[in-house]
N, C-alpha and C. Protein backbone atom coordinates (compact mmCIF):
# COMPACT_ATOMS: atom_id res chain seq x y z
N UNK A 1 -5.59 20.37 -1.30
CA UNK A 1 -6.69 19.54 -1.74
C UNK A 1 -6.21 18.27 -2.43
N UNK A 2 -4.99 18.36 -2.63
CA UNK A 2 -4.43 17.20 -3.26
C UNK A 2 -4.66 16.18 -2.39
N UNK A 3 -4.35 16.02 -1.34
CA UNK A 3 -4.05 15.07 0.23
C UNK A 3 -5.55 14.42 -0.02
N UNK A 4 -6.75 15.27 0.06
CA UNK A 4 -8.05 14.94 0.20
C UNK A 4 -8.35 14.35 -1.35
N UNK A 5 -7.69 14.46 -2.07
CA UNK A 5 -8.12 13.60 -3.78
C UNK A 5 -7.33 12.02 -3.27
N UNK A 6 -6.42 12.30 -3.11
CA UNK A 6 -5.46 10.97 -2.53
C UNK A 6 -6.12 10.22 -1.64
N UNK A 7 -6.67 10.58 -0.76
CA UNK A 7 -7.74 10.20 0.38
C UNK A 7 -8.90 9.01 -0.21
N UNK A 8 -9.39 10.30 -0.83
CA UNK A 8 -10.64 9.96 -1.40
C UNK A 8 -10.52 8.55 -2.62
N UNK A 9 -9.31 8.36 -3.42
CA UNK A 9 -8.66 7.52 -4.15
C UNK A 9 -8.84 6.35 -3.49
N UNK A 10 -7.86 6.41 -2.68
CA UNK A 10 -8.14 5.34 -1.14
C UNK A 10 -9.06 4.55 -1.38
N UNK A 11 -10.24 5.77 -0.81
CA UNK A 11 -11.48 5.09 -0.26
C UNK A 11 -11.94 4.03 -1.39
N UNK A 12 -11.73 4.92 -2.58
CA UNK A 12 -12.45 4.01 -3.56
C UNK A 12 -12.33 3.07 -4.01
N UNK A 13 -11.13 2.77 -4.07
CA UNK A 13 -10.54 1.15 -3.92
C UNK A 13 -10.76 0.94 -2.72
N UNK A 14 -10.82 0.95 -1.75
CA UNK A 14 -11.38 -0.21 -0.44
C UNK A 14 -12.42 -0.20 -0.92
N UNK A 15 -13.24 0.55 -1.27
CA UNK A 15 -14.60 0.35 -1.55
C UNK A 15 -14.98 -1.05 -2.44
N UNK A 16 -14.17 -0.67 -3.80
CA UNK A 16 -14.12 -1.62 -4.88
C UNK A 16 -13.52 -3.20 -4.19
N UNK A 17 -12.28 -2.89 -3.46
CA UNK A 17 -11.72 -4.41 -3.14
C UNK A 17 -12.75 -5.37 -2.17
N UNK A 18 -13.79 -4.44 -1.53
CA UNK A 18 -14.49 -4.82 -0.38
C UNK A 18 -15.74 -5.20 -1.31
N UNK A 19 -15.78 -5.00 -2.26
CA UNK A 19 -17.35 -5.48 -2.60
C UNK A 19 -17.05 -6.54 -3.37
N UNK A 20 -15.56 -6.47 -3.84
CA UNK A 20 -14.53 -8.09 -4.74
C UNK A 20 -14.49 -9.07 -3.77
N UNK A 21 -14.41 -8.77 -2.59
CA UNK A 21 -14.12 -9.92 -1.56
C UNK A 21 -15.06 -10.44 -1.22
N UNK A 22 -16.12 -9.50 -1.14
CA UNK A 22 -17.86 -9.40 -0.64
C UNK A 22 -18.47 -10.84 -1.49
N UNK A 23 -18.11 -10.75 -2.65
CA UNK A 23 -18.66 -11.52 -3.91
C UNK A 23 -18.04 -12.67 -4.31
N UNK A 24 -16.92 -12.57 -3.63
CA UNK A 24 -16.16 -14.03 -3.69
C UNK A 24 -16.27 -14.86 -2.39
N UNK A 25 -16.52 -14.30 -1.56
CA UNK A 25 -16.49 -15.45 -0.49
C UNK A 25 -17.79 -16.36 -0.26
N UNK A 26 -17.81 -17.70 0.63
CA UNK A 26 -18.84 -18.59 0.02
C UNK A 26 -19.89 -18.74 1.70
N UNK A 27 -20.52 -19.62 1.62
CA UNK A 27 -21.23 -19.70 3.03
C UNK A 27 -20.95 -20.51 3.95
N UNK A 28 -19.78 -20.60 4.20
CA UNK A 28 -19.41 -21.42 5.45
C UNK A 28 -19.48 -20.34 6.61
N UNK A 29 -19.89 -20.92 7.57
CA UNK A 29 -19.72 -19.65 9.45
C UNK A 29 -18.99 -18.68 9.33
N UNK A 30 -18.03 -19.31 9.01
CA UNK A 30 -16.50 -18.29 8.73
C UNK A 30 -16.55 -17.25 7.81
N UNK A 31 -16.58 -17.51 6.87
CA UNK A 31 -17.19 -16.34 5.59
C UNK A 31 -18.37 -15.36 5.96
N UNK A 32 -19.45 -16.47 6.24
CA UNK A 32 -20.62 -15.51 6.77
C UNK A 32 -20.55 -13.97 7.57
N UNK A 33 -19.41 -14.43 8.39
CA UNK A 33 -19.12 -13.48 9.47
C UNK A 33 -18.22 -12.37 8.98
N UNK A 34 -17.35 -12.87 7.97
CA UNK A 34 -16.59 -12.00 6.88
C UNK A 34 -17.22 -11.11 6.03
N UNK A 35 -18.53 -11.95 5.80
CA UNK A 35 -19.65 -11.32 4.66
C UNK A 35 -20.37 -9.97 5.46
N UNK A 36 -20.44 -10.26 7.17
CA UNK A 36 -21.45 -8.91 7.55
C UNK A 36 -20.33 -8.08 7.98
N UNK A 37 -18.94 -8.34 8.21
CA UNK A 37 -18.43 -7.16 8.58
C UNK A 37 -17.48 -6.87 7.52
N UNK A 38 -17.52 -6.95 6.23
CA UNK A 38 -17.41 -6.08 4.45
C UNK A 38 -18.64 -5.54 4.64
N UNK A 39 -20.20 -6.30 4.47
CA UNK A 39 -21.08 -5.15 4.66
C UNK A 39 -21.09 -3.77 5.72
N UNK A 40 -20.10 -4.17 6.75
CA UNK A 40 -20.62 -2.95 7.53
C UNK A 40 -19.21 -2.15 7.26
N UNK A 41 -18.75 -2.81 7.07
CA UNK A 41 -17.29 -2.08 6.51
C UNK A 41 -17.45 -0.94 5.11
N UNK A 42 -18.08 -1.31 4.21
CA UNK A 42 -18.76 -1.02 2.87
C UNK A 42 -19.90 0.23 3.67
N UNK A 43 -20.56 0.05 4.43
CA UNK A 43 -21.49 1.16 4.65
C UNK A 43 -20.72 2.49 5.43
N UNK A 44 -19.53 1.98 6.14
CA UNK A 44 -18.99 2.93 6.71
C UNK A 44 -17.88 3.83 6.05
N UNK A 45 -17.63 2.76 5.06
CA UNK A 45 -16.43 3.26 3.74
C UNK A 45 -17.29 4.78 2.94
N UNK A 46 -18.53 4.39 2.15
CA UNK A 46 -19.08 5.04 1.41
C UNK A 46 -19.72 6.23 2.58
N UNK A 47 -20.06 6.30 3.59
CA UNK A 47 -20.70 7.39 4.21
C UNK A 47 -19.58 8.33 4.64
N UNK A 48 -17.68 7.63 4.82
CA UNK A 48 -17.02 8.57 5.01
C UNK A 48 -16.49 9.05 3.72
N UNK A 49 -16.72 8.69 2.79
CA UNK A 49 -16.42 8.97 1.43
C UNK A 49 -17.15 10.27 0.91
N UNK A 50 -18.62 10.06 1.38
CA UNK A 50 -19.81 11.05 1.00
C UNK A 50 -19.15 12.47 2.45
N UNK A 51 -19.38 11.64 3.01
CA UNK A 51 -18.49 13.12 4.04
C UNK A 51 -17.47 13.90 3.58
N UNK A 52 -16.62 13.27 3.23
CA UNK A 52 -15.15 14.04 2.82
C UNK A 52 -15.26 14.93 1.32
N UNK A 53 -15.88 14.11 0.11
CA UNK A 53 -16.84 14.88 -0.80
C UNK A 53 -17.58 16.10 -0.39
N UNK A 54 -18.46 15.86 -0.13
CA UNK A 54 -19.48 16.96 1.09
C UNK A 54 -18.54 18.03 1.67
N UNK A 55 -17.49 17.45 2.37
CA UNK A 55 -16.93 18.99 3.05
C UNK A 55 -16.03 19.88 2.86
N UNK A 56 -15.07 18.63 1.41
CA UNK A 56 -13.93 18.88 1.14
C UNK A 56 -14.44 20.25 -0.37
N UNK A 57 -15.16 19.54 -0.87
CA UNK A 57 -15.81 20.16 -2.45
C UNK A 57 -16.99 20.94 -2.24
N UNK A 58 -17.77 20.61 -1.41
CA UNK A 58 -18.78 21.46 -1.41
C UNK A 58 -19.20 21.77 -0.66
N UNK A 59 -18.47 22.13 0.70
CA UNK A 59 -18.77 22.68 1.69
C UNK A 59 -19.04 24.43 2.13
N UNK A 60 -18.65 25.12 0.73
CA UNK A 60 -18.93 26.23 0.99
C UNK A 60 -18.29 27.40 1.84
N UNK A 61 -18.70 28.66 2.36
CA UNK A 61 -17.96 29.38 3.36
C UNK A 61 -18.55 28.69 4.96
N UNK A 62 -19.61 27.89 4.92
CA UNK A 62 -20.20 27.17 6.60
C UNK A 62 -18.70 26.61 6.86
N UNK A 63 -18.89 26.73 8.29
CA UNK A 63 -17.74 26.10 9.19
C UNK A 63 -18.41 25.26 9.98
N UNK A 64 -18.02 23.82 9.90
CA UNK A 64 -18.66 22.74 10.49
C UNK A 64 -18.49 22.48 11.57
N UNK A 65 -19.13 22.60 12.76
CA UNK A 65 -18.38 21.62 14.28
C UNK A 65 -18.73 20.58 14.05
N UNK A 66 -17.86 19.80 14.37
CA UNK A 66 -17.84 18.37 14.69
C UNK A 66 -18.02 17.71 16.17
C-alpha cells in the first residue's frame, strides 16, 4: 500500500501544479488552448485520484472488473 500512497502523492501535486499553471497563464490563443487542456487534464487527474482512493482504501472484500 505504500506504492499506492506514493501514487496518490503524485497525483496531488499534478493536481496542485496544474491548477498553479491554470492561474498563471494569460489570454492569448496559445494559453487559451493550454487553459482547456489543464482543465481537462485537472478533471481527469482528480477522478483517477478518487478511483485509486475508492479502491485502494475502501474498497472492501468486492472484487472489481474492470
Amino acid at each position: 500500500m505504500s506504492e499506492v500512497s506514493d501514487v496518490l502523492v503524485n497525483i496531488e501535486h499534478a493536481i496542485t501544479r496544474a491548477k498553479k499553471a491554470k492561474k498563471r497563464l494569460g489570454n492569448s490563443p496559445e494559453e487559451h488552448n493550454a487553459q482547456l487542456a489543464l482543465a481537462d487534464a485537472l478533471k481527469e487527474l482528480e477522478r483517477t485520484r478518487t478511483r485509486l482512493q475508492k479502491d485502494a482504501y475502501f474498497s472492501g472484500d468486492e472484487l472489481r472488473l474492470v
